[in-house]
N, C-alpha and C. Protein backbone atom coordinates (compact mmCIF):
# COMPACT_ATOMS: atom_id res chain seq x y z
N UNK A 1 17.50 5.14 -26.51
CA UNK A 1 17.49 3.90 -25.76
C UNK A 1 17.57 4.22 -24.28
N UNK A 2 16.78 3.78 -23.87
CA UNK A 2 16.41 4.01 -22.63
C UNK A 2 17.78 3.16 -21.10
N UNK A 3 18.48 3.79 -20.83
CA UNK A 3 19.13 2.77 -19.72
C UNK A 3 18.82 2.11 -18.25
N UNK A 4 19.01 1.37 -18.10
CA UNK A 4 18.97 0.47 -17.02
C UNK A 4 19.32 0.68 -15.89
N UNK A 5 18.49 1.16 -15.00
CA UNK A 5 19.01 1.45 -13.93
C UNK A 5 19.17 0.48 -12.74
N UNK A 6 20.20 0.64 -11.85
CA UNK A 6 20.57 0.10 -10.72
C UNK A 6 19.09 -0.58 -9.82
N UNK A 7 19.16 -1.34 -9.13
CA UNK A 7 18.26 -1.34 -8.20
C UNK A 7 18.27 -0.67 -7.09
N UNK A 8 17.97 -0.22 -6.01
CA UNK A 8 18.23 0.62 -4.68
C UNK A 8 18.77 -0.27 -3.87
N UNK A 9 19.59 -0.25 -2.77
CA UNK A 9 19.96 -1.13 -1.97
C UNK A 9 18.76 -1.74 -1.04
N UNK A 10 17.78 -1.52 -1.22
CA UNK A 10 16.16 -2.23 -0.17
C UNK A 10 15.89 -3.47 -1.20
N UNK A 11 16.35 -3.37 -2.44
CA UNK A 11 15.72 -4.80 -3.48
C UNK A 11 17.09 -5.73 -3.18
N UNK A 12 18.26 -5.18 -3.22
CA UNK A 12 19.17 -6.30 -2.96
C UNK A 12 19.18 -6.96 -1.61
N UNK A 13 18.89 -6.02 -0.95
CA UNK A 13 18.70 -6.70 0.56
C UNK A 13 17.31 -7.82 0.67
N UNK A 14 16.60 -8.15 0.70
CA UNK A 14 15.47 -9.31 1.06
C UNK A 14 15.04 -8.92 2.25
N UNK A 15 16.17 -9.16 3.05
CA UNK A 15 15.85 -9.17 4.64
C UNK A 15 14.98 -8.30 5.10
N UNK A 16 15.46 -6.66 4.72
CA UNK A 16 15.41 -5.25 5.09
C UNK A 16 13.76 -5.28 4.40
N UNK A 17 12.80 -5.18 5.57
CA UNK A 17 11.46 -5.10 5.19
C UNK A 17 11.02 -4.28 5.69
N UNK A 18 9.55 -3.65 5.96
CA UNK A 18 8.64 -2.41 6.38
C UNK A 18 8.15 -1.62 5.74
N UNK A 19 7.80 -0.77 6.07
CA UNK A 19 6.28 0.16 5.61
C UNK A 19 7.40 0.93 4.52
N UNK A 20 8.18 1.52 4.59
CA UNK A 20 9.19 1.60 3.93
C UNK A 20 9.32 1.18 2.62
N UNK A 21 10.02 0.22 2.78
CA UNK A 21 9.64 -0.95 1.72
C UNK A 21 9.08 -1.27 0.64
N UNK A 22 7.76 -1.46 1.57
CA UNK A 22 6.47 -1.16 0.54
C UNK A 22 6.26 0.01 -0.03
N UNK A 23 6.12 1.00 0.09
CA UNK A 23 6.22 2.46 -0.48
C UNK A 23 7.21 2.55 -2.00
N UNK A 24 8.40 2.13 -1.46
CA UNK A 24 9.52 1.86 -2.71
C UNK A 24 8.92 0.74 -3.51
N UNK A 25 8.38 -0.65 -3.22
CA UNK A 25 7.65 -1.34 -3.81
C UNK A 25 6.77 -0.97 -4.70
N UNK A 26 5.97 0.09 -4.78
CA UNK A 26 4.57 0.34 -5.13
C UNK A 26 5.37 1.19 -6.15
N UNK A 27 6.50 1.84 -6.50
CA UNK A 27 7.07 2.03 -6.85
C UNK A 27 6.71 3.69 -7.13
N UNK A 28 5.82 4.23 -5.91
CA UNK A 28 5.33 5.53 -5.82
C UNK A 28 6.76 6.74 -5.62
N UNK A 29 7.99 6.49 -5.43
CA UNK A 29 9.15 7.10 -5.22
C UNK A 29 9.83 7.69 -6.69
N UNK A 30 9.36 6.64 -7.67
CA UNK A 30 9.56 6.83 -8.94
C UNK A 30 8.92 7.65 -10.02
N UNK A 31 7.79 7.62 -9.50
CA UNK A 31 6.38 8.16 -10.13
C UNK A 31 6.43 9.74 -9.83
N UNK A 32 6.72 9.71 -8.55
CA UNK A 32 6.41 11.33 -8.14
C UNK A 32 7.57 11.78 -7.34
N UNK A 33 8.85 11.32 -7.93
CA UNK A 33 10.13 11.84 -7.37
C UNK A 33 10.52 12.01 -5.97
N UNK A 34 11.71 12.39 -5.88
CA UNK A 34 12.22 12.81 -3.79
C UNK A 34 11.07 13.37 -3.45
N UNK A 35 10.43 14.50 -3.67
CA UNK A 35 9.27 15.01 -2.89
C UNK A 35 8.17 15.35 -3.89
N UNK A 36 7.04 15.08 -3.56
CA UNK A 36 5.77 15.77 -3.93
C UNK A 36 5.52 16.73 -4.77
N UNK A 37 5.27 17.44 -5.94
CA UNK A 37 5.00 18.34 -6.07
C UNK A 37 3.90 19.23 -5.67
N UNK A 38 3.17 20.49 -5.84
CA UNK A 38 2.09 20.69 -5.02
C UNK A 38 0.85 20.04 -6.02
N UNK A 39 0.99 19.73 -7.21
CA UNK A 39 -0.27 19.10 -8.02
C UNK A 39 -0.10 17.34 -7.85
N UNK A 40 1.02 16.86 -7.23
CA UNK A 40 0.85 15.25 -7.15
C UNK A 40 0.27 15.30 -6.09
N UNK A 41 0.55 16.32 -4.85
CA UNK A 41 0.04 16.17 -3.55
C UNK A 41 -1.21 16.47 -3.26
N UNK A 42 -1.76 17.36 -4.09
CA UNK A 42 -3.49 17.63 -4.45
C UNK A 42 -4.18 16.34 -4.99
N UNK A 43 -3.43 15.78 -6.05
CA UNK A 43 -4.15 14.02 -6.84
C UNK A 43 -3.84 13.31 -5.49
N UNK A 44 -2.33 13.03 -5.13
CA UNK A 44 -2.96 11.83 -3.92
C UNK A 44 -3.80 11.99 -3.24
N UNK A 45 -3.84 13.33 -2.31
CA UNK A 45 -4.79 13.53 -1.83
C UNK A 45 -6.65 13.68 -1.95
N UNK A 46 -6.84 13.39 -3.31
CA UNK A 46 -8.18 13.58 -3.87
C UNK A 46 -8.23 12.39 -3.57
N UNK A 47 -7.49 11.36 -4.56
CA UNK A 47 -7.91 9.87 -4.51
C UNK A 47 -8.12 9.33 -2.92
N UNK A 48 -7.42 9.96 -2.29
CA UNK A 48 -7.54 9.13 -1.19
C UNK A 48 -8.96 9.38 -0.57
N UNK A 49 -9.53 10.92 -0.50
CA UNK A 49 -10.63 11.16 -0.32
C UNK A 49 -11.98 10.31 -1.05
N UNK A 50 -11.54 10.43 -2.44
CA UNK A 50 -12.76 9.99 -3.17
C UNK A 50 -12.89 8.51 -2.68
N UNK A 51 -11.96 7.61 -2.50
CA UNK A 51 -12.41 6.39 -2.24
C UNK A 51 -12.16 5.56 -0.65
N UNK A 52 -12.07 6.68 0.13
CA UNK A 52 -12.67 6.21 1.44
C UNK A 52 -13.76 5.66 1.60
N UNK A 53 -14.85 6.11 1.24
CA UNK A 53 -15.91 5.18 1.74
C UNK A 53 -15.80 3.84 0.74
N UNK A 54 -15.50 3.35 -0.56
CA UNK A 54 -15.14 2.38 -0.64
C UNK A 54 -14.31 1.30 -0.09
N UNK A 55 -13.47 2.03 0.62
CA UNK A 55 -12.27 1.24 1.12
C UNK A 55 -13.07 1.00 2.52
N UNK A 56 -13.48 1.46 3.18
CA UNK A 56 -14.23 1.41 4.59
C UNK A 56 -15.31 0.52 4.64
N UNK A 57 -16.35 0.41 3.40
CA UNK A 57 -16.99 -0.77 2.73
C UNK A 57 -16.50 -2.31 2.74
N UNK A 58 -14.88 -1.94 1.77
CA UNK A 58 -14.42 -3.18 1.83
C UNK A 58 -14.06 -3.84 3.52
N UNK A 59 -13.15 -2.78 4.16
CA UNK A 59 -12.58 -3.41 5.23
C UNK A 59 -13.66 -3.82 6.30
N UNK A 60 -15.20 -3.37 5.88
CA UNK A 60 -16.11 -3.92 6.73
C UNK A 60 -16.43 -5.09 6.51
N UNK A 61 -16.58 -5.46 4.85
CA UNK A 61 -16.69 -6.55 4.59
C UNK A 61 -16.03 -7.50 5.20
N UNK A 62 -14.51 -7.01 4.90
CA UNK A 62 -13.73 -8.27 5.50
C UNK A 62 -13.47 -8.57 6.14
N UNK A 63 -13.49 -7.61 7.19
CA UNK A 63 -13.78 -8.00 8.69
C UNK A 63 -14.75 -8.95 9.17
N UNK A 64 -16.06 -8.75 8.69
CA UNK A 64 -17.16 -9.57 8.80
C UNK A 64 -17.21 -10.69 8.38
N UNK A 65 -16.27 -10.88 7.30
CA UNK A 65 -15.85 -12.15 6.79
C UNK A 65 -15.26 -13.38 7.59
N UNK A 66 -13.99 -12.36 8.10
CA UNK A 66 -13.26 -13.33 8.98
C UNK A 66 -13.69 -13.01 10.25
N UNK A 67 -14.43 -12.15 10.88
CA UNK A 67 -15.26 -13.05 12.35
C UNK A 67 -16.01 -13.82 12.06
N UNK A 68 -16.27 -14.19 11.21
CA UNK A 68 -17.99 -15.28 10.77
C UNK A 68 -16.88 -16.71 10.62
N UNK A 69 -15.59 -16.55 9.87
CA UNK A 69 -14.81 -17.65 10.05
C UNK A 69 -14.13 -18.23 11.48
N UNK A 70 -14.09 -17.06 12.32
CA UNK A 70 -13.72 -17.31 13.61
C UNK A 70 -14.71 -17.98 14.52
N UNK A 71 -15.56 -16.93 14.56
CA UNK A 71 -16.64 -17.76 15.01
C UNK A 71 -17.48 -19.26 15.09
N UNK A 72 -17.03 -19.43 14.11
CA UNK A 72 -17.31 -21.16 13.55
C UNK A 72 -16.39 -21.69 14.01
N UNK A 73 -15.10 -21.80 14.22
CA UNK A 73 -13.68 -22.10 14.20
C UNK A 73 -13.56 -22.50 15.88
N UNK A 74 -13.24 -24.13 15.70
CA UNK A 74 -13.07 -24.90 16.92
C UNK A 74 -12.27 -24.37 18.43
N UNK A 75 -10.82 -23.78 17.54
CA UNK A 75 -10.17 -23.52 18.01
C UNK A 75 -10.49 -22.10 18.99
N UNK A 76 -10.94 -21.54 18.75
CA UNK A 76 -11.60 -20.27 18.95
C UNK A 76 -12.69 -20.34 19.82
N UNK A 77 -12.33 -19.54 21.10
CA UNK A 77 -13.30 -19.92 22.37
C UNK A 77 -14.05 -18.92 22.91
C-alpha cells in the first residue's frame, strides 16, 4: 500500500507563485528526483530539441493570431 505523502509547503501556500512553482506543478521534481540523472538530462534535452521547430510554429501562429486581433481592436491605436 502505497502512502500518502505530505504536500510541499509551495501547495499550502497559494500566495507563493513563480517559475518555481510551476516546475513543482508539472510535477517534473518528482519524476526525475533532487537532480538529473545523466540519462534524464540527455531525454530532456532531446525532447526539447526534437520539438523546437514545432513549438516555434506554434508561437508564430499565435502571435499572428493575436496581432490580427489587435489590429482590428478599437482600442488599439
Amino acid at each position: 500500500m502505497l502512502r500518502r505523502m505530505r504536500p510541499p509547503h509551495w501547495r499550502r501556500n497559494p500566495r507563493r507563485r513563480g517559475s518555481l512553482h510551476t516546475l513543482y506543478e508539472t510535477g517534473l521534481r518528482y519524476i526525475t528526483g533532487a537532480a538529473l540523472s545523466t540519462m534524464s538530462s540527455f531525454l530532456v534535452l532531446r525532447g526539447l530539441k526534437r520539438t523546437l521547430a514545432l513549438r516555434m510554429e506554434w508561437h508564430s501562429t499565435t502571435a499572428l493570431a493575436i496581432a490580427q486581433v489587435r489590429d482590428g481592436h478599437s482600442a488599439v491605436g
